[in-house]
PDB file of N, CA and C in Angstrom:
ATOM      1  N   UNK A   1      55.451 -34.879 -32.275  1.00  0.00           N
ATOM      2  CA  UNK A   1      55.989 -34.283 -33.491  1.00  0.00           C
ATOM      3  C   UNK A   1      55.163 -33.040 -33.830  1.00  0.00           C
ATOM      4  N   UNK A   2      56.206 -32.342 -34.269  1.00  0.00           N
ATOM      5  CA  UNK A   2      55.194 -30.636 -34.464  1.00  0.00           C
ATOM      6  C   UNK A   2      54.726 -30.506 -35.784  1.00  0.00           C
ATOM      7  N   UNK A   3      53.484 -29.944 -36.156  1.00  0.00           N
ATOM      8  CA  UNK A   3      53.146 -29.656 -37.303  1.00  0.00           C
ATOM      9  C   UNK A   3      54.321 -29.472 -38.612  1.00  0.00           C
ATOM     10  N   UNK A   4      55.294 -28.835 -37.956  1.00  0.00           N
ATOM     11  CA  UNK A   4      56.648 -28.465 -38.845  1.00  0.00           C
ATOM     12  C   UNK A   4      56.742 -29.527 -39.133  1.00  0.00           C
ATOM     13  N   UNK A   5      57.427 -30.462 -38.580  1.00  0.00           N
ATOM     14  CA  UNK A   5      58.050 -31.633 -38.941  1.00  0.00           C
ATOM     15  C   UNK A   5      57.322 -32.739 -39.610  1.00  0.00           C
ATOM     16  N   UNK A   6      55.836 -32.811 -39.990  1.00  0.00           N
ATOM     17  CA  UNK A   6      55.359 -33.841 -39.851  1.00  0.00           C
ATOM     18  C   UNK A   6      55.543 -32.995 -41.709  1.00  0.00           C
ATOM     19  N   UNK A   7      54.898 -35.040 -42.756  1.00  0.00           N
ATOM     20  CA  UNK A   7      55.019 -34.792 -43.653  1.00  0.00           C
ATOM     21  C   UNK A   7      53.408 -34.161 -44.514  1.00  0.00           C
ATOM     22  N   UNK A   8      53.285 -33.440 -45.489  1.00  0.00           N
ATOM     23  CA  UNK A   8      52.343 -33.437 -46.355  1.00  0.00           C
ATOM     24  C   UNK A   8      51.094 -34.490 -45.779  1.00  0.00           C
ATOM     25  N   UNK A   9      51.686 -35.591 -45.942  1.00  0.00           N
ATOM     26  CA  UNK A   9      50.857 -36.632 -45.699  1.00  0.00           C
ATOM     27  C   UNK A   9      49.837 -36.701 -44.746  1.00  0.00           C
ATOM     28  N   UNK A  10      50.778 -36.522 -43.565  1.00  0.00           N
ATOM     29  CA  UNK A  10      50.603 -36.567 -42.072  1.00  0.00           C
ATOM     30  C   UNK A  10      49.742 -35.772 -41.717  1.00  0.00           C
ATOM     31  N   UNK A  11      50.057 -34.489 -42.482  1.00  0.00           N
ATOM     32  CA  UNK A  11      49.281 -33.268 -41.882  1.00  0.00           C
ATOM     33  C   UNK A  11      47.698 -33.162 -42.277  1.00  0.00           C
ATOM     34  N   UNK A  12      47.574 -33.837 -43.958  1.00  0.00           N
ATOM     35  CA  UNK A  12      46.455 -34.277 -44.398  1.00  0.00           C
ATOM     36  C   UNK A  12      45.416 -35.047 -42.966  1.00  0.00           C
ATOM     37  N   UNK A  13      46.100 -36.207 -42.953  1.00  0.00           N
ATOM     38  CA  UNK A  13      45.826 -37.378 -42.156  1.00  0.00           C
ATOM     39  C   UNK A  13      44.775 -36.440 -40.746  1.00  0.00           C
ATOM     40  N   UNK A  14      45.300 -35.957 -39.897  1.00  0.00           N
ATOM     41  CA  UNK A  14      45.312 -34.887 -38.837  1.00  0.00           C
ATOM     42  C   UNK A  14      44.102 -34.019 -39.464  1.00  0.00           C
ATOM     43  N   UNK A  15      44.178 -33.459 -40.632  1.00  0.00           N
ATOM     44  CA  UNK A  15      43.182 -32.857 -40.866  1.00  0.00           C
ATOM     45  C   UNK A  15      41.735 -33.580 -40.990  1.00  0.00           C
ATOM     46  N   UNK A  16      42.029 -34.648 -42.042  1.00  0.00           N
ATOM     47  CA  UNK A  16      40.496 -35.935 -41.753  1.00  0.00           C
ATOM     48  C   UNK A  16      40.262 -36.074 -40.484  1.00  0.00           C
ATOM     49  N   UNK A  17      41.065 -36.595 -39.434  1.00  0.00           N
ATOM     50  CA  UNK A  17      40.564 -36.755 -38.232  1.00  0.00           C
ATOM     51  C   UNK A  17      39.391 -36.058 -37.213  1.00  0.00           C
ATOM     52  N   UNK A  18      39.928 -34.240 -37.992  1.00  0.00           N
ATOM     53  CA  UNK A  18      39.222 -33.419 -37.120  1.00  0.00           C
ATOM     54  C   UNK A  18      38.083 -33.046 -37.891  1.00  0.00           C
ATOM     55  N   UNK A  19      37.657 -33.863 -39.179  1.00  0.00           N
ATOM     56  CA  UNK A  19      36.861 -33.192 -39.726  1.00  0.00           C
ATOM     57  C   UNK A  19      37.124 -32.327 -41.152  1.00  0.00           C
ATOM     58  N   UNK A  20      37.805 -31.700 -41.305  1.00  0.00           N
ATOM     59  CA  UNK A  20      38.477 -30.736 -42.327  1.00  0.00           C
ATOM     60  C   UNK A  20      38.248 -31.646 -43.519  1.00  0.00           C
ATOM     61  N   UNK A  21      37.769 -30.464 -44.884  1.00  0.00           N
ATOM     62  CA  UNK A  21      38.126 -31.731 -46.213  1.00  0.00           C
ATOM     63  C   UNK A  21      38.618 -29.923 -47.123  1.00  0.00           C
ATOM     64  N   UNK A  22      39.047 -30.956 -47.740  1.00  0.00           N
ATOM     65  CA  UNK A  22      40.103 -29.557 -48.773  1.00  0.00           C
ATOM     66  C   UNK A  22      39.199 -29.153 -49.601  1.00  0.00           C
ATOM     67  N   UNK A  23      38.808 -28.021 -50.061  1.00  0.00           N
ATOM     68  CA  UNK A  23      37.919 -27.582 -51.392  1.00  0.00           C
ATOM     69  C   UNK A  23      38.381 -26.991 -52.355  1.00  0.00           C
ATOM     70  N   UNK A  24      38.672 -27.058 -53.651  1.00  0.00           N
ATOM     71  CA  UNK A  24      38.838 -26.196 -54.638  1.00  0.00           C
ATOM     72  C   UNK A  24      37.675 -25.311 -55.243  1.00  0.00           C
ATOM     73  N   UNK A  25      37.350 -24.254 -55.092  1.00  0.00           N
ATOM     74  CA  UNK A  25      36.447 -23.093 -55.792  1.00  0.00           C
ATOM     75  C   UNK A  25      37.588 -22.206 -56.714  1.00  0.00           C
ATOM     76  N   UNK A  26      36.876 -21.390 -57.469  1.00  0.00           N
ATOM     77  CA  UNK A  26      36.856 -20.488 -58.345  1.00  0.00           C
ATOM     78  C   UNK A  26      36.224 -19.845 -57.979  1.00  0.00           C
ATOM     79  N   UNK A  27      37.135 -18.511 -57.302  1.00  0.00           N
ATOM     80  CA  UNK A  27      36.201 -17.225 -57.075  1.00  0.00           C
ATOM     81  C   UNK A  27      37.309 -16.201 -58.016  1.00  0.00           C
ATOM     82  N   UNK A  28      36.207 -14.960 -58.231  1.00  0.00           N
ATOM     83  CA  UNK A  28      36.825 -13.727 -58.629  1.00  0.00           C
ATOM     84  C   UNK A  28      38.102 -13.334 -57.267  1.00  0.00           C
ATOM     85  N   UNK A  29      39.251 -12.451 -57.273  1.00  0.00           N
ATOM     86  CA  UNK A  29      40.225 -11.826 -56.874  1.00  0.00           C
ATOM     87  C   UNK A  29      39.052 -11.092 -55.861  1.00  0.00           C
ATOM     88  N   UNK A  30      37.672 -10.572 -56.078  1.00  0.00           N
ATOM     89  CA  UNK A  30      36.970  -9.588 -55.661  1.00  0.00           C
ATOM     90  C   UNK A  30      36.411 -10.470 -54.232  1.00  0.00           C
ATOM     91  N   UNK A  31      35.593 -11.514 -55.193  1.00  0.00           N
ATOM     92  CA  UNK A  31      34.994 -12.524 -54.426  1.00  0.00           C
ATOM     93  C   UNK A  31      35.946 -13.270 -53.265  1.00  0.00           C
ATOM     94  N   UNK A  32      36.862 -13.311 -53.359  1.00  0.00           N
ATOM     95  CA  UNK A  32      37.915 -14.008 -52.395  1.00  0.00           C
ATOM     96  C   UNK A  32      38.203 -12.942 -51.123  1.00  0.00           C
ATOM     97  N   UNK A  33      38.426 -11.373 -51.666  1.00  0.00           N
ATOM     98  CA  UNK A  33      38.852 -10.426 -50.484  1.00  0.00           C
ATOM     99  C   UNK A  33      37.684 -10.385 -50.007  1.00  0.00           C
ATOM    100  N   UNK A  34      36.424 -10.375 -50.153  1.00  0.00           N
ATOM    101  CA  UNK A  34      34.974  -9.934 -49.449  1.00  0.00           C
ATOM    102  C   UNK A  34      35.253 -11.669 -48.806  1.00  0.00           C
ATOM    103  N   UNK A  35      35.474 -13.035 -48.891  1.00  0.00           N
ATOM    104  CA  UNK A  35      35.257 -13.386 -47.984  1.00  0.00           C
ATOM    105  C   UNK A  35      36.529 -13.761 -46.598  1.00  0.00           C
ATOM    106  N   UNK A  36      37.633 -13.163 -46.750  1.00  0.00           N
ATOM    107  CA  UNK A  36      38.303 -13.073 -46.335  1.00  0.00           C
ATOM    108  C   UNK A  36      37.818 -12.210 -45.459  1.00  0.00           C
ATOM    109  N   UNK A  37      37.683 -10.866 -45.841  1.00  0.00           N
ATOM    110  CA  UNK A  37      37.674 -10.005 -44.821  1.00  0.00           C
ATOM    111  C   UNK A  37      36.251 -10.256 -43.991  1.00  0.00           C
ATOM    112  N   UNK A  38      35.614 -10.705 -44.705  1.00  0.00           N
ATOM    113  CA  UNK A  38      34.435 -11.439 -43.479  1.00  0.00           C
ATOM    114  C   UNK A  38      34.976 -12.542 -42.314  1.00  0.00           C
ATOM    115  N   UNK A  39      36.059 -13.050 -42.902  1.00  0.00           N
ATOM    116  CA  UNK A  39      36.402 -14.242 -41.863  1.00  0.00           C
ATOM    117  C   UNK A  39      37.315 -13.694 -41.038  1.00  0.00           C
ATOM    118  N   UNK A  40      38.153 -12.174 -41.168  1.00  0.00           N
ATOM    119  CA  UNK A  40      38.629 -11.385 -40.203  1.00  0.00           C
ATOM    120  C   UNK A  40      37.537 -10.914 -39.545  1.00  0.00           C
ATOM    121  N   UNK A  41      36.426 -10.103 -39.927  1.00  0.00           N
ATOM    122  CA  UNK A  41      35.683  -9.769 -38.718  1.00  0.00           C
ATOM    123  C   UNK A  41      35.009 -10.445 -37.690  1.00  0.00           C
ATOM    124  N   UNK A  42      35.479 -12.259 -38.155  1.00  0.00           N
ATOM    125  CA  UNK A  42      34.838 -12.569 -37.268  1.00  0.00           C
ATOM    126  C   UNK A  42      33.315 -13.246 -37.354  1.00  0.00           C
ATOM    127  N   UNK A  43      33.067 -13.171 -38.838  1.00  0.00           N
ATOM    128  CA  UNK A  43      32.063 -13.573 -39.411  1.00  0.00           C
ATOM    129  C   UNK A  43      32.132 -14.964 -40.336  1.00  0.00           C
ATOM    130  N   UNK A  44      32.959 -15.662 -39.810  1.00  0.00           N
ATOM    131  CA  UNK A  44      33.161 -17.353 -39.845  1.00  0.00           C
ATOM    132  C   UNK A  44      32.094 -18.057 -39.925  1.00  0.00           C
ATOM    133  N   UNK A  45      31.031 -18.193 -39.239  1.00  0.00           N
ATOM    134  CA  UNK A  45      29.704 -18.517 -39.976  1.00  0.00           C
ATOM    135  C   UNK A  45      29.382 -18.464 -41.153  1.00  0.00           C
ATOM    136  N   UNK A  46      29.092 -17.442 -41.638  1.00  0.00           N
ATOM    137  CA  UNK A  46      28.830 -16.801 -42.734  1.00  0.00           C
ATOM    138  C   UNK A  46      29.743 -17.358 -43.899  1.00  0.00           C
ATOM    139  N   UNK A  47      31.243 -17.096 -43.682  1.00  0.00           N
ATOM    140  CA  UNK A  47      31.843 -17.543 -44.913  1.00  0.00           C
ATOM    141  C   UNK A  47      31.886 -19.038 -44.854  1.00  0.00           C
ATOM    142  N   UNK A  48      31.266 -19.699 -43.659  1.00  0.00           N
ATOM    143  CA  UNK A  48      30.980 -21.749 -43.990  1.00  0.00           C
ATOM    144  C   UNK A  48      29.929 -21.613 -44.475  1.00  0.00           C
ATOM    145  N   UNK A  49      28.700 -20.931 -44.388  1.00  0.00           N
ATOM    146  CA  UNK A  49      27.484 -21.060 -45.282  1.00  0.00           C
ATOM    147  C   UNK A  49      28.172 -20.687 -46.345  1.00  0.00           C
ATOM    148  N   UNK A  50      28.625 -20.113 -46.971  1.00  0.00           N
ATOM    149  CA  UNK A  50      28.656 -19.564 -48.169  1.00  0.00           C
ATOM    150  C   UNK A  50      29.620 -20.911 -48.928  1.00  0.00           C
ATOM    151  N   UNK A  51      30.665 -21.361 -48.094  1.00  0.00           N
ATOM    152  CA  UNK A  51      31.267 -22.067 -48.637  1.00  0.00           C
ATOM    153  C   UNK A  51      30.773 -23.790 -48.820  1.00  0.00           C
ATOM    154  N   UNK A  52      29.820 -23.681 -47.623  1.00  0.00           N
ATOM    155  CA  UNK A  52      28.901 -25.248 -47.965  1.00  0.00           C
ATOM    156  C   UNK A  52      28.024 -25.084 -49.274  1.00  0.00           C
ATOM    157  N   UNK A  53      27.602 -23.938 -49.431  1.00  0.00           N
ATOM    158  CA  UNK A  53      26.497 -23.928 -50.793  1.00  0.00           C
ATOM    159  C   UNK A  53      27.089 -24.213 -51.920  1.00  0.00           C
ATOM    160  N   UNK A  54      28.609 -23.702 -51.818  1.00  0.00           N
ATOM    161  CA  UNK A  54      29.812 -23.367 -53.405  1.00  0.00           C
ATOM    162  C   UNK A  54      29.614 -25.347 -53.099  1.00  0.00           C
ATOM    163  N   UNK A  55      30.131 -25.696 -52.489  1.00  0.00           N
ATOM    164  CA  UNK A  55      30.720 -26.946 -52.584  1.00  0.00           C
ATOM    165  C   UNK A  55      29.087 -27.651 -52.719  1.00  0.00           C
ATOM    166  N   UNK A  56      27.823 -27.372 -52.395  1.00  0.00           N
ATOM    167  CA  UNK A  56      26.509 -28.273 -52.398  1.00  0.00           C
ATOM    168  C   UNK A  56      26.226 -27.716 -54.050  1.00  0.00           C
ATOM    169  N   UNK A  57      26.769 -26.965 -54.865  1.00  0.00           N
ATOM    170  CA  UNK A  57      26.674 -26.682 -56.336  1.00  0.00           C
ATOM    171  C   UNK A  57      27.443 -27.375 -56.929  1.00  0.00           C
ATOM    172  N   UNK A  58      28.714 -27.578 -56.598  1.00  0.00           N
ATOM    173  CA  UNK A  58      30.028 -28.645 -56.994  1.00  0.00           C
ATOM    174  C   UNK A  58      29.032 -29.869 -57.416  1.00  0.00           C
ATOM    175  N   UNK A  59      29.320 -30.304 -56.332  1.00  0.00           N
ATOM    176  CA  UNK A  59      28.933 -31.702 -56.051  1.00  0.00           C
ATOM    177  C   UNK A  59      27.006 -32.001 -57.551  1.00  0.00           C
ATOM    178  N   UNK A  60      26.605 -31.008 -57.009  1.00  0.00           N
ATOM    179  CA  UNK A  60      25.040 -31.302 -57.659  1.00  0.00           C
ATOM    180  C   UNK A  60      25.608 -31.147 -59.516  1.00  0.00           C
ATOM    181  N   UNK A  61      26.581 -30.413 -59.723  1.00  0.00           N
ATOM    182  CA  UNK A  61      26.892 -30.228 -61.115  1.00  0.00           C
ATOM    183  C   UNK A  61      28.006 -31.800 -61.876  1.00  0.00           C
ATOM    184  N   UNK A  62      28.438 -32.035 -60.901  1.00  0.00           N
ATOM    185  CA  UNK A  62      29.007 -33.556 -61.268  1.00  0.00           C
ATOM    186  C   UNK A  62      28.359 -34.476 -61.328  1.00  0.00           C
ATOM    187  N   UNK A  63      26.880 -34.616 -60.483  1.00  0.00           N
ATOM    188  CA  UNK A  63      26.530 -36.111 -60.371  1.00  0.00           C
ATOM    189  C   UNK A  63      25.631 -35.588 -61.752  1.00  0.00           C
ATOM    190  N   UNK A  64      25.492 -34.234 -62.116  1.00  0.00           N
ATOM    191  CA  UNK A  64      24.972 -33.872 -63.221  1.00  0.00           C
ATOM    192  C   UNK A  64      23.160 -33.836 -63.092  1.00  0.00           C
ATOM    193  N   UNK A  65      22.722 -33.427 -61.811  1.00  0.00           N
ATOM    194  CA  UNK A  65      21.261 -33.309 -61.824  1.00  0.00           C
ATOM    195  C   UNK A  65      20.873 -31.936 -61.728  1.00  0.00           C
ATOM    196  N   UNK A  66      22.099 -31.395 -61.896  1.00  0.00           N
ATOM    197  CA  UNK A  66      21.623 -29.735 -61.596  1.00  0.00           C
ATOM    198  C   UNK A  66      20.595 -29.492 -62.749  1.00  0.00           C
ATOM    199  N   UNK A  67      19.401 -28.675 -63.058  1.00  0.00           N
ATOM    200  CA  UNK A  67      18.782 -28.526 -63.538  1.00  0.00           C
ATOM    201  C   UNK A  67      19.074 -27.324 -64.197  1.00  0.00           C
ATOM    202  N   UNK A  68      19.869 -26.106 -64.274  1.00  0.00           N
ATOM    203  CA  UNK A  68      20.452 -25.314 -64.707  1.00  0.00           C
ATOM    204  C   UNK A  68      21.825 -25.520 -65.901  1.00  0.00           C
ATOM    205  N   UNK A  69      21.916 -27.249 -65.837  1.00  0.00           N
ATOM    206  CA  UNK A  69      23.123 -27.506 -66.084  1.00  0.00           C
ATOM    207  C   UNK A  69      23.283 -27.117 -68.038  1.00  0.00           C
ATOM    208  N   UNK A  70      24.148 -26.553 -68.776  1.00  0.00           N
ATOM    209  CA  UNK A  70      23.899 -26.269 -70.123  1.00  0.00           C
ATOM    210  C   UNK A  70      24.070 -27.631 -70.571  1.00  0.00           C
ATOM    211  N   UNK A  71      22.899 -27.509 -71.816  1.00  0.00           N
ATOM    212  CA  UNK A  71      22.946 -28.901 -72.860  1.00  0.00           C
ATOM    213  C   UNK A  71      22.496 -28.012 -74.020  1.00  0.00           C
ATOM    214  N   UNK A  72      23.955 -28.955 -75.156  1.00  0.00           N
ATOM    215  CA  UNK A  72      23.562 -28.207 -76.259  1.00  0.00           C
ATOM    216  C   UNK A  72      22.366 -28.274 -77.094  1.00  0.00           C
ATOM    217  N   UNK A  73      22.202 -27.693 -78.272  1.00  0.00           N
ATOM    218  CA  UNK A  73      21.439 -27.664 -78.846  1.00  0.00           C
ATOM    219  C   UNK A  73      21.617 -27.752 -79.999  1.00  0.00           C
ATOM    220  N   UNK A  74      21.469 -29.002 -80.786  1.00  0.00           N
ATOM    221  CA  UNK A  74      21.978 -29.486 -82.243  1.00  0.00           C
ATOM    222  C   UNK A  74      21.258 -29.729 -83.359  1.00  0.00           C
ATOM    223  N   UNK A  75      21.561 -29.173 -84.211  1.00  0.00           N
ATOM    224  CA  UNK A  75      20.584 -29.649 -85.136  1.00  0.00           C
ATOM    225  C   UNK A  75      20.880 -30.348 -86.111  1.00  0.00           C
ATOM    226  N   UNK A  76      19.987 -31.163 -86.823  1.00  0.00           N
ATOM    227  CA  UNK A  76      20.780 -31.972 -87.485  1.00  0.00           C
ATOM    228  C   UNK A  76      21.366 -31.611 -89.537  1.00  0.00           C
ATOM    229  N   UNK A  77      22.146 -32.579 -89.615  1.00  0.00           N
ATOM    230  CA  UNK A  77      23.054 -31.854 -90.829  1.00  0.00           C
ATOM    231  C   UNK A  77      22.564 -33.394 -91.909  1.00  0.00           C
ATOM    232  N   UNK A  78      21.844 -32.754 -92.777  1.00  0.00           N
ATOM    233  CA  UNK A  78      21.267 -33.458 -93.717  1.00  0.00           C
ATOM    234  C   UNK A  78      22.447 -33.846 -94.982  1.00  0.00           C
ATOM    235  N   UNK A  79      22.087 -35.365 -95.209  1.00  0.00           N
ATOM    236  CA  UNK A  79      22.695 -36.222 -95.366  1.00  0.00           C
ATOM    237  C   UNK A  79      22.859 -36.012 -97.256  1.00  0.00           C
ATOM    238  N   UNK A  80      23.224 -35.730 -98.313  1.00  0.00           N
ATOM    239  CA  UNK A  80      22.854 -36.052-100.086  1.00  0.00           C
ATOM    240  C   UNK A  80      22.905 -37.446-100.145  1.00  0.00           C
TER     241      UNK A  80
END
């Protein structure tokens, strides 16, 4: 069965197998053409480092140990 034909699912499936995991980032319009056009020249390395670090910041900002992470600052509101 050809990539065409196979479902959403399937094609997922195929992708775990080989390794592949899906990432969502937030880059600037700017940030996206600079790594694009790095991955046309051929500089595919480069845009997996760049893209293992985005995703090793992900990950460190959810389990919430990033040390950069903002915490507010409250003060308190006195009681009559």
């Amino acid at each position: 069965m050809s990539k065409k034909n196979k479902s959403p699912g399937e094609q997922e499936d195929d992708r775990e197998k080989k390794g592949a995991m899906r990432l969502k980032v937030m880059v600037s319009k700017k940030e996206a053409a600079q790594l694009l056009a790095m991955y046309i020249r051929g500089e595919g390395e480069m845009v997996a480092k760049i893209v293992c670090e985005l995703q090793r910041r992900t990950e460190a900002g959810q389990q919430g140990s990033s040390s950069d992470a903002w915490i507010p600052k409250l003060e308190s509101i006195p009681e009559d």
